[in-house]
N, C-alpha and C. Protein backbone atom coordinates (compact mmCIF):
# COMPACT_ATOMS: atom_id res chain seq x y z
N UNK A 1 0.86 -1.18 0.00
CA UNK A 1 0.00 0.00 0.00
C UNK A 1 0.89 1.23 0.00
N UNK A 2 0.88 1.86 -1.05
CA UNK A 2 1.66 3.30 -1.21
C UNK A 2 0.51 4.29 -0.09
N UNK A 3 1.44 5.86 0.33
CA UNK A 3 0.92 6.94 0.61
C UNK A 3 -0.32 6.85 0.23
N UNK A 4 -0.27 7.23 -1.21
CA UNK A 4 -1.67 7.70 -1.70
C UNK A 4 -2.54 7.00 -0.99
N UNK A 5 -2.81 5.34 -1.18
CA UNK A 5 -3.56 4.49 -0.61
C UNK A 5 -3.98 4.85 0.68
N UNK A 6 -2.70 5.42 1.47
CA UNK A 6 -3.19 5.16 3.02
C UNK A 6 -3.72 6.61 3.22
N UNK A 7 -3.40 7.41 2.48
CA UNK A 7 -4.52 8.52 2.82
C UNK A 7 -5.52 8.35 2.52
N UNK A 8 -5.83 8.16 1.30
CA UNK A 8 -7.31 7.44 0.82
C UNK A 8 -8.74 6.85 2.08
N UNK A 9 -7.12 5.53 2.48
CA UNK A 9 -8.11 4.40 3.48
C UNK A 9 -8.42 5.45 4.64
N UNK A 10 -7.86 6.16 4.77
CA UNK A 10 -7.90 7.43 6.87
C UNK A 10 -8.57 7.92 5.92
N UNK A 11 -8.80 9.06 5.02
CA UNK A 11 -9.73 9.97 4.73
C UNK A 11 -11.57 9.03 5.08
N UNK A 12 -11.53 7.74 4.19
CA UNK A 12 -12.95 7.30 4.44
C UNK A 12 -12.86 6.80 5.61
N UNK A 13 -12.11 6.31 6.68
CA UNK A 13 -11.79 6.19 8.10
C UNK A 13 -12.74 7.26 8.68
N UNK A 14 -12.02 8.65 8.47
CA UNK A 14 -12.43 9.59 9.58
C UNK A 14 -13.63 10.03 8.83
N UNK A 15 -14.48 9.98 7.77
CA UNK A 15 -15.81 9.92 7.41
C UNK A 15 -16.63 9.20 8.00
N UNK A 16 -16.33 7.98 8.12
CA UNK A 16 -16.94 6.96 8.87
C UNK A 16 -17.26 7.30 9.94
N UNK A 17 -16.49 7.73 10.67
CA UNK A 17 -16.23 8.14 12.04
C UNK A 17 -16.95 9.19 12.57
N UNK A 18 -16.98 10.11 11.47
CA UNK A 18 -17.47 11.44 12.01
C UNK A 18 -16.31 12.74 12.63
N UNK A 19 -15.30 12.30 12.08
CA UNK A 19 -13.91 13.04 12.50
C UNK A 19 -13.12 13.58 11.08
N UNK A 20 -12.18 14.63 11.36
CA UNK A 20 -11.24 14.71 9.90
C UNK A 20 -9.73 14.45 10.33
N UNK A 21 -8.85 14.05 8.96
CA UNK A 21 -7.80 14.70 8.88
C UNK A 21 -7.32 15.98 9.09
N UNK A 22 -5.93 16.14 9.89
CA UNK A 22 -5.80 16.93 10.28
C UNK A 22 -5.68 18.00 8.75
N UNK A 23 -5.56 18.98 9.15
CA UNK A 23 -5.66 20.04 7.85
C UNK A 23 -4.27 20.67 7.36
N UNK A 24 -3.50 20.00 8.40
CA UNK A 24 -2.01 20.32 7.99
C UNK A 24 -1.18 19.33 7.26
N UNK A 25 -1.35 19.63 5.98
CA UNK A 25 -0.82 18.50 5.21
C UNK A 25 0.70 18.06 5.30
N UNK A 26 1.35 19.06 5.89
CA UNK A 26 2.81 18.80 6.14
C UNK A 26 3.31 17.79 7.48
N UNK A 27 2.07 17.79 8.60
CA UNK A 27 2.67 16.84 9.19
C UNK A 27 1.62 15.99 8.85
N UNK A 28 0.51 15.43 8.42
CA UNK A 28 -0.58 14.09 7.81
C UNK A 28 0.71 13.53 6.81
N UNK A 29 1.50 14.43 5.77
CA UNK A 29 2.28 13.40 5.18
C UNK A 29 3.73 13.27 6.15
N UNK A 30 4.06 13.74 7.18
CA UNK A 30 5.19 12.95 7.97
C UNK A 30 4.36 12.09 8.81
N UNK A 31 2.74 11.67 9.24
CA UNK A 31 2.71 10.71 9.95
C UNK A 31 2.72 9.26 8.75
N UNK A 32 2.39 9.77 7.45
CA UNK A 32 2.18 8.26 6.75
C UNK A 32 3.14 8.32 6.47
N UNK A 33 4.24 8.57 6.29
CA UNK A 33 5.47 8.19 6.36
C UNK A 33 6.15 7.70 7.15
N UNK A 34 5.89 7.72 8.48
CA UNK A 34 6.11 6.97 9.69
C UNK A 34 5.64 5.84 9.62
N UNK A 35 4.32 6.15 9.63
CA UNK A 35 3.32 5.00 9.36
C UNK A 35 4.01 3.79 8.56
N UNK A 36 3.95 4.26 7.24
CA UNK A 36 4.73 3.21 6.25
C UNK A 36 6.30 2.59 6.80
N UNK A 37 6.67 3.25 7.52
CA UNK A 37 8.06 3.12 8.05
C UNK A 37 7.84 1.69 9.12
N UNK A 38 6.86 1.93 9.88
CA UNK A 38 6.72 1.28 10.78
C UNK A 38 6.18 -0.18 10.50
N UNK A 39 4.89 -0.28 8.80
CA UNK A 39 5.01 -1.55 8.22
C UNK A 39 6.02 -2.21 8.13
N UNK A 40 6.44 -1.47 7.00
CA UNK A 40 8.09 -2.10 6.63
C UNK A 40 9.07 -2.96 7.77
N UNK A 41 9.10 -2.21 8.48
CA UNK A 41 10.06 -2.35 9.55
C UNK A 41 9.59 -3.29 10.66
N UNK A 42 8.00 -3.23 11.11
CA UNK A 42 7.66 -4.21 11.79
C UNK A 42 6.14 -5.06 11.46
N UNK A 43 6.36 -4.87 10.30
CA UNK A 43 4.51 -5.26 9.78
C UNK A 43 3.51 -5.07 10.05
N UNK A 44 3.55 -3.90 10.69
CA UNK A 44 1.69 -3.50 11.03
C UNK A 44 2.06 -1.68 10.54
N UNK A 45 1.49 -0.78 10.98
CA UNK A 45 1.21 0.62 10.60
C UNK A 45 1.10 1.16 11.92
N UNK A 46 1.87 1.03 12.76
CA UNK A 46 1.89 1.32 13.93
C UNK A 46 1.82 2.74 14.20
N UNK A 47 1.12 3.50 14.81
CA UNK A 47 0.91 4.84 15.28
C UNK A 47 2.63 5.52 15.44
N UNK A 48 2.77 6.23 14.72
CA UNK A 48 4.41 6.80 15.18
C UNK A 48 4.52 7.62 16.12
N UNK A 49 3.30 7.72 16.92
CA UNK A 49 3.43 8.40 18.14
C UNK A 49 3.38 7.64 19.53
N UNK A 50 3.36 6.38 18.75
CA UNK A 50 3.46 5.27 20.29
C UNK A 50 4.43 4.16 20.14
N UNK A 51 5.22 3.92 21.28
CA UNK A 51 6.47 2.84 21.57
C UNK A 51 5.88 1.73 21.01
N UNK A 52 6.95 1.10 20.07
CA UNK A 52 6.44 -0.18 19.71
C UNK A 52 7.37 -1.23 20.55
N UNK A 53 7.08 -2.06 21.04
CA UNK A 53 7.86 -2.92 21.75
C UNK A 53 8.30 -4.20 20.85
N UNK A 54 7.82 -4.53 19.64
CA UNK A 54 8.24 -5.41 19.06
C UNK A 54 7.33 -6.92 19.66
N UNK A 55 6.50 -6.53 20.62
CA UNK A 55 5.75 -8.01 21.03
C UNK A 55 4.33 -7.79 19.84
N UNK A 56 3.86 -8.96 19.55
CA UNK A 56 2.63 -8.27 18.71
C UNK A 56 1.26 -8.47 19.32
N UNK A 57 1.47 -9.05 20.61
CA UNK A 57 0.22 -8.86 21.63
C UNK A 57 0.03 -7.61 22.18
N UNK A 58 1.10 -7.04 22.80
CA UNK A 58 0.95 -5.92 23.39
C UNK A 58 1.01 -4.61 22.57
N UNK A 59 1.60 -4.94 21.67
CA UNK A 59 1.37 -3.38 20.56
C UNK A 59 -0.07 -3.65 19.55
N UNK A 60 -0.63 -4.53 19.32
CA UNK A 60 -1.81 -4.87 18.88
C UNK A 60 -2.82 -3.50 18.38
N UNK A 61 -2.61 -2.78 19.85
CA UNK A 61 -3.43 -1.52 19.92
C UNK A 61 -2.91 -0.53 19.74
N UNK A 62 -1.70 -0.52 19.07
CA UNK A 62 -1.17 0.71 18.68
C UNK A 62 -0.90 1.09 17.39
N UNK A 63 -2.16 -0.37 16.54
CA UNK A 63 -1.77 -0.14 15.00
C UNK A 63 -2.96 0.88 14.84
N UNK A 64 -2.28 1.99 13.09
CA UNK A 64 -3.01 2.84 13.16
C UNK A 64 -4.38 2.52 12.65
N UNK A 65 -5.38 3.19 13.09
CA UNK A 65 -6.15 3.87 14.27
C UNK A 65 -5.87 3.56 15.40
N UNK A 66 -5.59 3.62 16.40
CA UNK A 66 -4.64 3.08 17.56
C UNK A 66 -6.47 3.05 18.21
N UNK A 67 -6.42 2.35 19.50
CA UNK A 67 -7.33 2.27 20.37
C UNK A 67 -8.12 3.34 20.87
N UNK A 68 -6.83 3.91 21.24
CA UNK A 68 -7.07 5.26 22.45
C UNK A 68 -7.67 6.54 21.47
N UNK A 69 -7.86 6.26 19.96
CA UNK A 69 -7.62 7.69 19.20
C UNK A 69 -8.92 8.19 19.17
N UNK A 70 -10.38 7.49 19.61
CA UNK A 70 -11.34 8.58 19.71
C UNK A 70 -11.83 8.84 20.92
N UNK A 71 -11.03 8.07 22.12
CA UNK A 71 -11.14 9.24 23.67
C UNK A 71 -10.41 10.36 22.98
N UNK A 72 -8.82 10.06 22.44
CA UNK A 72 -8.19 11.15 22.72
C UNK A 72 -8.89 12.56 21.92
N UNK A 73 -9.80 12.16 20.51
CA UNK A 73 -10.65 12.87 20.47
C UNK A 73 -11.26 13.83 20.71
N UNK A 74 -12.07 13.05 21.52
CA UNK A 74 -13.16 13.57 22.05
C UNK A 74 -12.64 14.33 23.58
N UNK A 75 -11.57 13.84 24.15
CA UNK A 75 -11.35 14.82 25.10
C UNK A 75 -10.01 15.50 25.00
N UNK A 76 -9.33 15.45 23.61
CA UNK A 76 -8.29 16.70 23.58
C UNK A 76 -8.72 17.56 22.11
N UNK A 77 -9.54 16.87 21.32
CA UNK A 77 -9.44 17.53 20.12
C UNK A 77 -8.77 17.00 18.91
N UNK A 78 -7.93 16.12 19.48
CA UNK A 78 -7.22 15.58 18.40
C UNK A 78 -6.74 13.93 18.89
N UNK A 79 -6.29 13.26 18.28
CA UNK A 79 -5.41 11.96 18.68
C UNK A 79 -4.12 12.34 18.84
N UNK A 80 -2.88 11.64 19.34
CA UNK A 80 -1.74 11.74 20.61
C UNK A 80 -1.08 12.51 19.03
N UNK A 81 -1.22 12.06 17.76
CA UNK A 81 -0.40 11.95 17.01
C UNK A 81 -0.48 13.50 16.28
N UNK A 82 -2.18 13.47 16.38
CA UNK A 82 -2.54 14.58 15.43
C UNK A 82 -3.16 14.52 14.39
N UNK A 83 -3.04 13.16 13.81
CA UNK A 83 -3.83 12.88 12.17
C UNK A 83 -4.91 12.81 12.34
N UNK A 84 -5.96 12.74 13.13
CA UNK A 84 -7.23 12.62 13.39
C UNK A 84 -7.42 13.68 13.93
N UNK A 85 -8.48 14.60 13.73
CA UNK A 85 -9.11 15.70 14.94
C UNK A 85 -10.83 15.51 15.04
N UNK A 86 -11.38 16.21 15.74
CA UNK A 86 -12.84 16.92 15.83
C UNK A 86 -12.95 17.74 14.42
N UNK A 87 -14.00 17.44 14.13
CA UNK A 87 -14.87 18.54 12.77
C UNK A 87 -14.53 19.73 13.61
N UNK A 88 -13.77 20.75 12.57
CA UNK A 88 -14.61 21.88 13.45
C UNK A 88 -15.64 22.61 13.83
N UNK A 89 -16.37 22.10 12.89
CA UNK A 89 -18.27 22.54 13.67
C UNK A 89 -18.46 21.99 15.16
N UNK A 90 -17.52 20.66 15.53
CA UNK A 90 -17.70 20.15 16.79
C UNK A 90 -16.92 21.39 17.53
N UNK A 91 -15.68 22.18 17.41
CA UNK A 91 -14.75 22.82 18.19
C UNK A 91 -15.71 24.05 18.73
N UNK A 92 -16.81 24.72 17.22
CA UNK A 92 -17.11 25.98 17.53
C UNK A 92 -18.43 25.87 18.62
């Protein structure tokens, strides 16, 4: 799965959801680049904002969409990473 793809798959992600991409395209393309980094390197799409330990039980929940990403949501505004936020019709 190239970039393009994985923006693609998060764009209808956070539709689904009821959430957007963040609007700053300069860091959305350094997280899929992480992202992709983190396939490669350990076969899943691991959130590049969370420790991967290399076990695949315990990082399970840290592939991206990570677990935690619509508390963090809903009670910071955004996920740990940033690629996900609140609509801003939700902010105003």
């Amino acid at each position: 799965m190239g970039k393009d793809d994985l923006l693609k798959k998060y764009q209808e992600y956070a539709k689904e959801k009821g959430i957007e991409l963040n609007s700053n395209l300069e860091l959305v393309n350094g997280l899929l680049n992480g992202l992709l980094k983190n396939q490669e390197k350990y076969g899943e799409k691991y959130c590049p904002c969370r420790r991967v330990t290399g076990k695949i039980e315990e990082d399970k929940d840290k592939i991206c969409p990570c677990k935690w990403s619509n508390e963090e949501i809903d009670q910071q505004g955004k996920c740990l990473c940033g690629l996900f936020v609140k609509p801003k019709s939700a902010i105003d």
